[in-house]
N, C-alpha and C. Protein backbone atom coordinates (compact mmCIF):
# COMPACT_ATOMS: atom_id res chain seq x y z
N UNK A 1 0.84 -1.17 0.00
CA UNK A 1 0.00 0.00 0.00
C UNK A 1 0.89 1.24 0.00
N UNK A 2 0.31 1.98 -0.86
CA UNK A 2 1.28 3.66 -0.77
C UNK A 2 0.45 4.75 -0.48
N UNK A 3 0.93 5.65 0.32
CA UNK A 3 0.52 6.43 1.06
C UNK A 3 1.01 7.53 0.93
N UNK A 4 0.55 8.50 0.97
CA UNK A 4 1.45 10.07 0.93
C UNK A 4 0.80 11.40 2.20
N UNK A 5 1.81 11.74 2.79
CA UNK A 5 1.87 13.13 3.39
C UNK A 5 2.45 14.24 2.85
N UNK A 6 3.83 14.37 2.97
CA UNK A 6 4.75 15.34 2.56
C UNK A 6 6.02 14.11 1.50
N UNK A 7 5.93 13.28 2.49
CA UNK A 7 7.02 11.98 1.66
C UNK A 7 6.26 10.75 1.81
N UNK A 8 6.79 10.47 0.32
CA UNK A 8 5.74 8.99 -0.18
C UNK A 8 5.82 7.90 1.08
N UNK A 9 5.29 7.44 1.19
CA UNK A 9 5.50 6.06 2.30
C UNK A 9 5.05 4.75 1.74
N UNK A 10 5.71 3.75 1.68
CA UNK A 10 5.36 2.24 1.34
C UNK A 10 5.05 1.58 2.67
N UNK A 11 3.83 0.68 2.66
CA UNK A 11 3.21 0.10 3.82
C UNK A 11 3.05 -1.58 2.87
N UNK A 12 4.20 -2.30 3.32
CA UNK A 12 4.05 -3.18 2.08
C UNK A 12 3.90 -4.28 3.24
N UNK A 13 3.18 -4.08 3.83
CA UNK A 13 2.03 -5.45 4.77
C UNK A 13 3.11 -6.49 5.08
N UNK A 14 3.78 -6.83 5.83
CA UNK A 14 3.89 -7.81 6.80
C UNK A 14 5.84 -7.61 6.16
N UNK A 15 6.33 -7.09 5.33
CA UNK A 15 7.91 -7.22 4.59
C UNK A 15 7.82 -6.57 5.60
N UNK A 16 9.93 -6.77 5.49
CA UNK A 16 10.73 -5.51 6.85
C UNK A 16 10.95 -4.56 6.38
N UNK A 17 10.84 -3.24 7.34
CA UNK A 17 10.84 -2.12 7.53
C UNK A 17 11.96 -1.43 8.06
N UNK A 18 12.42 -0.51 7.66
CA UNK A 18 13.31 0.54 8.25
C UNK A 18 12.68 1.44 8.26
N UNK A 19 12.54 2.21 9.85
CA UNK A 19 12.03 3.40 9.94
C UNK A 19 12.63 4.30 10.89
N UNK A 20 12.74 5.59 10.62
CA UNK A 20 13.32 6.72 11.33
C UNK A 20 12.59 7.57 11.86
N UNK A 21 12.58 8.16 12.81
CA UNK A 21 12.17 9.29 13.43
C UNK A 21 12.43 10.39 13.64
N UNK A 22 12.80 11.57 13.76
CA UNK A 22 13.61 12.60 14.58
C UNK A 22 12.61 13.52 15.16
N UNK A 23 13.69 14.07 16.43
CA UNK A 23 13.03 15.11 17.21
C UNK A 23 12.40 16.66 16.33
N UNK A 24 11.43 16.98 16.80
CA UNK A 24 11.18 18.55 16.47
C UNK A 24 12.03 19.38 16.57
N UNK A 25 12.26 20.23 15.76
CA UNK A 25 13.30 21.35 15.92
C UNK A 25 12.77 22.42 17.28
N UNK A 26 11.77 22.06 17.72
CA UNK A 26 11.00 23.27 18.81
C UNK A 26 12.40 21.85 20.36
N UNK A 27 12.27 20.86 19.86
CA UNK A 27 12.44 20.15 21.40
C UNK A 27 13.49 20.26 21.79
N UNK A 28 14.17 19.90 23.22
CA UNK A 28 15.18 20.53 22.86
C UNK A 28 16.54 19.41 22.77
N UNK A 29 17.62 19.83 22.34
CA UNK A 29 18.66 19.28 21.03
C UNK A 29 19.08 18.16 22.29
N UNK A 30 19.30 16.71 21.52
CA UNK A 30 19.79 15.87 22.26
C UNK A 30 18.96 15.29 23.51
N UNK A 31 17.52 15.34 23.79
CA UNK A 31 16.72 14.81 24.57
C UNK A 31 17.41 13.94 24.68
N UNK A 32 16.73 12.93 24.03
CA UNK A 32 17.21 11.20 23.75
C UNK A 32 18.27 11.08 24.39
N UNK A 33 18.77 11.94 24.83
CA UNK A 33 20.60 11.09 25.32
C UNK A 33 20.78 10.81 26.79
N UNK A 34 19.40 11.93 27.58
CA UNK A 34 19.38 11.61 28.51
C UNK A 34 18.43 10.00 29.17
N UNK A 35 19.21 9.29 29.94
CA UNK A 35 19.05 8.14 30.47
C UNK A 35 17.73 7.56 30.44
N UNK A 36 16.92 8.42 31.23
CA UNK A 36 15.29 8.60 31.77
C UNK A 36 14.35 8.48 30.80
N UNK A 37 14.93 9.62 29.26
CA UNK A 37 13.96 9.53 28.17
C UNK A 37 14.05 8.86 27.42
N UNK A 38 15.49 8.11 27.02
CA UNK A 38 16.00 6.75 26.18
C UNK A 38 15.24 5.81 27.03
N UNK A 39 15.20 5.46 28.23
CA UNK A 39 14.48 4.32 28.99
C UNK A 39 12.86 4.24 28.74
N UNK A 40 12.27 5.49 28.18
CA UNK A 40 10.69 5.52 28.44
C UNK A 40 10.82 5.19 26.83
N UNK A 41 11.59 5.51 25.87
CA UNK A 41 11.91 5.00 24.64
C UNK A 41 11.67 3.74 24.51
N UNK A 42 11.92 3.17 24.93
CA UNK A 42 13.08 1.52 24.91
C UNK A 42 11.56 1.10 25.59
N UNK A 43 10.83 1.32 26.50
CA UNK A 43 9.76 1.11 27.05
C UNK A 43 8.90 1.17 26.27
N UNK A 44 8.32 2.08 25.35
CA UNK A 44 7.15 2.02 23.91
C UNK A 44 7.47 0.83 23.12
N UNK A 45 9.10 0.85 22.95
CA UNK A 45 9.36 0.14 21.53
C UNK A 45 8.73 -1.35 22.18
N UNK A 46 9.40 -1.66 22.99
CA UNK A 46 8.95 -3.14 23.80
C UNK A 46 7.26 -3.28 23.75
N UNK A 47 6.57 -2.03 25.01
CA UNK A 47 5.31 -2.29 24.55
C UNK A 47 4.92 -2.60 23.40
N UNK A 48 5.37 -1.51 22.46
CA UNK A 48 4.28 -2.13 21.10
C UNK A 48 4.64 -3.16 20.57
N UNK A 49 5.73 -3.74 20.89
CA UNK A 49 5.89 -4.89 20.34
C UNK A 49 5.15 -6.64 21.22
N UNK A 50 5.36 -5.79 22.21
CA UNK A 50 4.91 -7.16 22.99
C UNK A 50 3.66 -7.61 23.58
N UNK A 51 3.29 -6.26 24.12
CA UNK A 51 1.62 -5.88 24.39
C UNK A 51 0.92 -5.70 23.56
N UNK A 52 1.12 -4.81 22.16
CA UNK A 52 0.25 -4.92 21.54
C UNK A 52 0.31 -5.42 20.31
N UNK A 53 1.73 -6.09 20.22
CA UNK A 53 1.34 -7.14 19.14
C UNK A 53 2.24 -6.27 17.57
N UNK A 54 2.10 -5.17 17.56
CA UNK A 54 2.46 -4.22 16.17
C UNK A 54 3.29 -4.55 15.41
N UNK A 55 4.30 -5.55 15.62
CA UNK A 55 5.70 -5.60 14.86
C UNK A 55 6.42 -6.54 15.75
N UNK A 56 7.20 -7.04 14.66
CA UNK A 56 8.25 -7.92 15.37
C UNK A 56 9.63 -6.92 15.33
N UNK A 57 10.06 -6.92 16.15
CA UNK A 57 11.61 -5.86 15.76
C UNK A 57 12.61 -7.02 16.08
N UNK A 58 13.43 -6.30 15.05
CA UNK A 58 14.52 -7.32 14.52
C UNK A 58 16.26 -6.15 15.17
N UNK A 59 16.08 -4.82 15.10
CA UNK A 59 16.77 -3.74 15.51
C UNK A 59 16.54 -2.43 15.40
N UNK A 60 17.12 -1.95 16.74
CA UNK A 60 16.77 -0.87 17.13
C UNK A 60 17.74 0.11 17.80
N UNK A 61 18.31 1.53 17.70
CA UNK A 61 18.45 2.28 18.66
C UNK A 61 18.55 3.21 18.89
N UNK A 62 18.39 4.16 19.65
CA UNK A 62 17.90 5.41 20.38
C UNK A 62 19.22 6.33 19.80
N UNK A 63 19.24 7.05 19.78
CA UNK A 63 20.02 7.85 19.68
C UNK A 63 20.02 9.64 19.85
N UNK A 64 20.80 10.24 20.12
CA UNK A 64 20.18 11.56 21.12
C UNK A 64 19.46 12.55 20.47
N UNK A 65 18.91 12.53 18.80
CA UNK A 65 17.91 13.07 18.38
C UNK A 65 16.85 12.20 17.20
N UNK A 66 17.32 11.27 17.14
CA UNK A 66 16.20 10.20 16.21
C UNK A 66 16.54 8.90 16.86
N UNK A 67 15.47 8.30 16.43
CA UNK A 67 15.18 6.65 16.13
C UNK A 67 15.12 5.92 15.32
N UNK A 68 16.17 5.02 15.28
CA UNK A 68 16.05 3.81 13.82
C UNK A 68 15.32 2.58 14.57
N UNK A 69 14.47 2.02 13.83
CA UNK A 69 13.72 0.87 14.04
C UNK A 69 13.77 0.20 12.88
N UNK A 70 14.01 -1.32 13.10
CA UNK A 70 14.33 -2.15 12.08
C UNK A 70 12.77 -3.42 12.12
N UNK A 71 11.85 -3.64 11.71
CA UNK A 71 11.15 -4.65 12.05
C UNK A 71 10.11 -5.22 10.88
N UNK A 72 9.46 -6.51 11.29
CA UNK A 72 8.50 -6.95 10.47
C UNK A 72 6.43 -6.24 11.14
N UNK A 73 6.42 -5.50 10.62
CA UNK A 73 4.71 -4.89 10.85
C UNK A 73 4.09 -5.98 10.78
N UNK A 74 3.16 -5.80 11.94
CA UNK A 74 1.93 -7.14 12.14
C UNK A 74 0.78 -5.75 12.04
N UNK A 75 0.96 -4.79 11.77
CA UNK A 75 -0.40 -3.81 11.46
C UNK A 75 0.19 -2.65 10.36
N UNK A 76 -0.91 -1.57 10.36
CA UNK A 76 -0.30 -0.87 9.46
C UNK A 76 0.30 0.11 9.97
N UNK A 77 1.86 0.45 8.96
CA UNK A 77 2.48 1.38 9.22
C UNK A 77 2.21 2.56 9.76
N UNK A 78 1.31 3.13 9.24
CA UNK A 78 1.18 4.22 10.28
C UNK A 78 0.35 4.42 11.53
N UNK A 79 -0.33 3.87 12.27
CA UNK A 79 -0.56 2.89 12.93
C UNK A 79 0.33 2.73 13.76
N UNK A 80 1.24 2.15 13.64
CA UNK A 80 2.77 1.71 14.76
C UNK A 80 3.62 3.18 14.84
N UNK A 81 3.83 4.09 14.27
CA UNK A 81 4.50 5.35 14.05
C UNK A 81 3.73 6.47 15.07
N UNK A 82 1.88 5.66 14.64
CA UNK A 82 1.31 7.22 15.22
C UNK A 82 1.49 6.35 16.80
N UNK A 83 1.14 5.36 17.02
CA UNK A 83 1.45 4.61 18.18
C UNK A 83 2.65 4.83 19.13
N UNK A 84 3.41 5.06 18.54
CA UNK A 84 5.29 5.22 19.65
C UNK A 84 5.72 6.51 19.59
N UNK A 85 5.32 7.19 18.17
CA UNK A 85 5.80 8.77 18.73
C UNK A 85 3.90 9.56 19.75
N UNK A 86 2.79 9.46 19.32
CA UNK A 86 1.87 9.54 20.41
C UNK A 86 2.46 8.77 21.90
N UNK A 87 2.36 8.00 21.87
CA UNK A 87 2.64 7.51 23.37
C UNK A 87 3.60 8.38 23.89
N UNK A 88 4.97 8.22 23.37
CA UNK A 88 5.81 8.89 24.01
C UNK A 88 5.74 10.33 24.23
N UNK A 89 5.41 10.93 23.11
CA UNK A 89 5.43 12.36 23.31
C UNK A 89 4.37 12.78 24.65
N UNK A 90 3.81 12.20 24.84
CA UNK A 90 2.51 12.06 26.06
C UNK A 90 3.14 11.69 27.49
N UNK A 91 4.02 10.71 27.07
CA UNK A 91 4.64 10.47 28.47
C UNK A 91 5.70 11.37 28.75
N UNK A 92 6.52 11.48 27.81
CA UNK A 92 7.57 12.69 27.82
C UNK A 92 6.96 14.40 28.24
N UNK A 93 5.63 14.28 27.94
CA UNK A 93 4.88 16.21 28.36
C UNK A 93 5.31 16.03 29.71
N UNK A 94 5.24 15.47 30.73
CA UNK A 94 5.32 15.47 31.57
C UNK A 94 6.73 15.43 32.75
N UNK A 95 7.54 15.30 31.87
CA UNK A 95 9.29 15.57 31.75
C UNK A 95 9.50 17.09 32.00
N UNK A 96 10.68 17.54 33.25
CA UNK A 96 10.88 18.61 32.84
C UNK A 96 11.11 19.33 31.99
N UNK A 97 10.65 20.70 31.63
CA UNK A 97 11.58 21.26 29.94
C UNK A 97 11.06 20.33 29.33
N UNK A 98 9.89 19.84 29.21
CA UNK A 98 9.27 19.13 27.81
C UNK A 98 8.18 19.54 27.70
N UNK A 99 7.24 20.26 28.46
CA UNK A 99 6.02 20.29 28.80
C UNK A 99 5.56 21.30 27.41
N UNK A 100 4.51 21.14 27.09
CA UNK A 100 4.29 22.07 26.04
C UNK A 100 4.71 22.13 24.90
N UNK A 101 5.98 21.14 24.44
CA UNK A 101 6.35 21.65 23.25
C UNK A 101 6.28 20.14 22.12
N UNK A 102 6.58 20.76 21.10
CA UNK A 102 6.11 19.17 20.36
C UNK A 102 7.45 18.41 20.48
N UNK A 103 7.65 16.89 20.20
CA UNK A 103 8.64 16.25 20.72
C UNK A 103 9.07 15.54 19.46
N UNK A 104 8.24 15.07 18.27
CA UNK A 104 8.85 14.29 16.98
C UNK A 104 8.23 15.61 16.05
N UNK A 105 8.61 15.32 15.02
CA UNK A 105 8.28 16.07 13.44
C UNK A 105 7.42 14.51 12.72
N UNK A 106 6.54 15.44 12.38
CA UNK A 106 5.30 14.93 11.85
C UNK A 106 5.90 13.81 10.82
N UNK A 107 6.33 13.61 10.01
CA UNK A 107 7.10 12.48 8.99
C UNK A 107 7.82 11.33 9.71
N UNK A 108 7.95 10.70 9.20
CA UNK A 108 9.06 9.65 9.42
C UNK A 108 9.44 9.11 8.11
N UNK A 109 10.45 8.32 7.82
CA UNK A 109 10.77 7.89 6.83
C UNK A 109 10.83 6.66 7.28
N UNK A 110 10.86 5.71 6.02
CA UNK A 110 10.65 4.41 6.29
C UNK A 110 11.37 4.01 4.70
N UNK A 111 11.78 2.64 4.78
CA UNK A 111 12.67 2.54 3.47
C UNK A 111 12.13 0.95 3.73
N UNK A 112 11.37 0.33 2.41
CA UNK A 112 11.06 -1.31 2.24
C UNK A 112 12.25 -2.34 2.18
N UNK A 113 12.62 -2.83 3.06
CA UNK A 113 13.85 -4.07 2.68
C UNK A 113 13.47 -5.45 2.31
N UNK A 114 13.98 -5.14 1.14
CA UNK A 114 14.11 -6.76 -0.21
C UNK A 114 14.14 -7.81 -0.08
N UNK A 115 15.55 -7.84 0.38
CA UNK A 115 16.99 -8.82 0.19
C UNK A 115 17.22 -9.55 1.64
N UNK A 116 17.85 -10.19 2.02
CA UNK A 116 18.16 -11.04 3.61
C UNK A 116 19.35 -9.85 3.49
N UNK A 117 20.64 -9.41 2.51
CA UNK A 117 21.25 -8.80 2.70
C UNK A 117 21.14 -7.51 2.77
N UNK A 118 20.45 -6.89 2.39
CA UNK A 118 19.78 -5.35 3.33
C UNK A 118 19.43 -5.31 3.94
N UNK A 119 18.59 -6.47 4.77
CA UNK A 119 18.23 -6.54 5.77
C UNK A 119 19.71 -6.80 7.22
N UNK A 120 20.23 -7.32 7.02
CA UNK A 120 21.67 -7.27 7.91
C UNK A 120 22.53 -6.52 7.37
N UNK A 121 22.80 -5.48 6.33
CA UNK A 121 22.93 -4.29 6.69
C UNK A 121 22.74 -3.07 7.06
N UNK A 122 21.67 -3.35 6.87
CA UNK A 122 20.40 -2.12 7.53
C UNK A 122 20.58 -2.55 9.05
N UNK A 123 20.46 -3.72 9.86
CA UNK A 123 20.82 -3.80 11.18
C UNK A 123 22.17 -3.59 11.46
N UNK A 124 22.99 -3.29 10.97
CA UNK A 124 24.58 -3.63 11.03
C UNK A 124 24.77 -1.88 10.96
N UNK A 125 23.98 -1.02 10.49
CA UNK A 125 23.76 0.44 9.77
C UNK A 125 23.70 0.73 11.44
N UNK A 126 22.21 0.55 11.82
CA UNK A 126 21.78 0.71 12.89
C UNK A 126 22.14 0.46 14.27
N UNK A 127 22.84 -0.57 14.64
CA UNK A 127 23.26 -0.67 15.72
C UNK A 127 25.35 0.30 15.83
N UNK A 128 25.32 0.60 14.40
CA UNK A 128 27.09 0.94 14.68
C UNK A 128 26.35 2.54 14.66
N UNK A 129 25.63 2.62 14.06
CA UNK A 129 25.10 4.27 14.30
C UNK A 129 25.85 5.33 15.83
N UNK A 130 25.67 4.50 16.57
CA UNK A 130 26.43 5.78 17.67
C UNK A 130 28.11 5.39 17.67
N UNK A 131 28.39 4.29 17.10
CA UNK A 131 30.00 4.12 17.20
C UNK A 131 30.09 5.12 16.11
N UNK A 132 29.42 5.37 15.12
CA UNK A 132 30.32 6.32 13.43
C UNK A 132 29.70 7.77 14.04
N UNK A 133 28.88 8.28 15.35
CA UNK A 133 28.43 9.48 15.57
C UNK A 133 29.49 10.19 16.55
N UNK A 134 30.63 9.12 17.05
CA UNK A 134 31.66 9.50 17.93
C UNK A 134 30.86 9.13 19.88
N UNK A 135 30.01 8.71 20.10
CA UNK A 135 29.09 8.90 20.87
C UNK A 135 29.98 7.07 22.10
N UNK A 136 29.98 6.38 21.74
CA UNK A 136 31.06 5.09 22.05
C UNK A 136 32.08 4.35 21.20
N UNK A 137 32.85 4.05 22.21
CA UNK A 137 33.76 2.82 20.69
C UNK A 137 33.44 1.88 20.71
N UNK A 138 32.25 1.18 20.85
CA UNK A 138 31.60 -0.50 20.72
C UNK A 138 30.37 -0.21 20.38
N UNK A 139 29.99 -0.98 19.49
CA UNK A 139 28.29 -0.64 19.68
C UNK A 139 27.92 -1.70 20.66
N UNK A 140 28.28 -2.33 21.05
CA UNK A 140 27.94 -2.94 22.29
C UNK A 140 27.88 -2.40 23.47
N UNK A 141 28.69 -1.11 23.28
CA UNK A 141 28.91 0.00 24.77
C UNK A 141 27.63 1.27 24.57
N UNK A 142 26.57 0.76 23.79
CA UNK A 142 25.75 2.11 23.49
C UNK A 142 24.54 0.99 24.26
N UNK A 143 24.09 1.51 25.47
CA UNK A 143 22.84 1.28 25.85
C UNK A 143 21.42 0.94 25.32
N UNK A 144 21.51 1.96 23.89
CA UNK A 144 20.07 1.66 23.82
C UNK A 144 20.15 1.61 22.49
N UNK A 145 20.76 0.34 22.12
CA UNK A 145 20.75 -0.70 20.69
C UNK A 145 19.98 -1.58 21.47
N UNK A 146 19.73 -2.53 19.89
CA UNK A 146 19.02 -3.40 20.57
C UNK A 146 19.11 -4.31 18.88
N UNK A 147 19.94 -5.95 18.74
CA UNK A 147 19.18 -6.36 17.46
C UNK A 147 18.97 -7.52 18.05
N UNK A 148 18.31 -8.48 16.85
CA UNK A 148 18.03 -9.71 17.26
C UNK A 148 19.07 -10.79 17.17
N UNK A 149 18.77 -11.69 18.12
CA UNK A 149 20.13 -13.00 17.57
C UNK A 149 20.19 -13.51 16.32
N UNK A 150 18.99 -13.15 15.83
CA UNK A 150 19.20 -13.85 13.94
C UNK A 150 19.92 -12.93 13.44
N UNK A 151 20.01 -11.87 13.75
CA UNK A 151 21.17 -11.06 12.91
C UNK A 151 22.22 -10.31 13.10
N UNK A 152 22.82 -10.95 14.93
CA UNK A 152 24.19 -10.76 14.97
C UNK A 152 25.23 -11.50 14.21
């Protein structure tokens, strides 16, 4: 299924997904990096995956102004998007210095993966993401990765 806002979106029913997020330019720079709001992060992604079923995630991680999510959709794309940035931004109003202001930008991008091999480099993309941002030297030393054992 294709869909349009501002950027085209493919919702291609049950294939894996790469999807991104980033903060609002109103929020302020580097939220995500603090401990508390990566943890209430890491807390949606799980819920929707486990409570309500939305996706299987395959990889994931936080990083101090967007989100890469790697997974297979058990609903529709937007749907799971309006699901984790709503939730959070809701739980986050209530954060100091968050109150009032918007917390994601309305878009996300999302890119359809093919191949078994885009698919483990697209997780391989995602989890080294804070080692190539200067942020740790392991991606094993970045807290809030996350992939699956099928594709370490």
């Amino acid at each position: 299924m294709f869909y349009r806002r501002h950027l085209p979106h493919w919702d291609p029913g049950g294939e894996v997904l790469f999807l991104t997020w980033r903060l609002h330019r109103q929020a302020p720079e580097r939220i995500l990096a603090l401990p508390a709001v990566a943890a209430i992060i890491e807390s949606a992604l799980l819920h929707a995956e486990e409570r309500l079923g939305l996706y299987r995630r395959l990889a994931s991680t936080i990083m101090p102004d967007h989100v890469h999510l790697l997974i297979v959709p058990k609903a529709r794309v937007e749907r799971i998007t309006h699901s984790l940035k709503s939730f959070t931004a809701h739980r986050l109003a209530s954060e100091p210095g968050l109150g009032g202001q918007r917390l994601w930008q309305r878009e996300s991008f999302d890119h359809w993966l093919r191949t078994d091999g885009e698919i483990r480099a697209t997780a391989r993309y995602i989890v080294q993401n804070p080692v190539r941002k200067g942020l740790v030297g392991t991606a094993e030393s970045w807290p809030w990765s996350w992939v699956s054992p099928e594709l370490r």
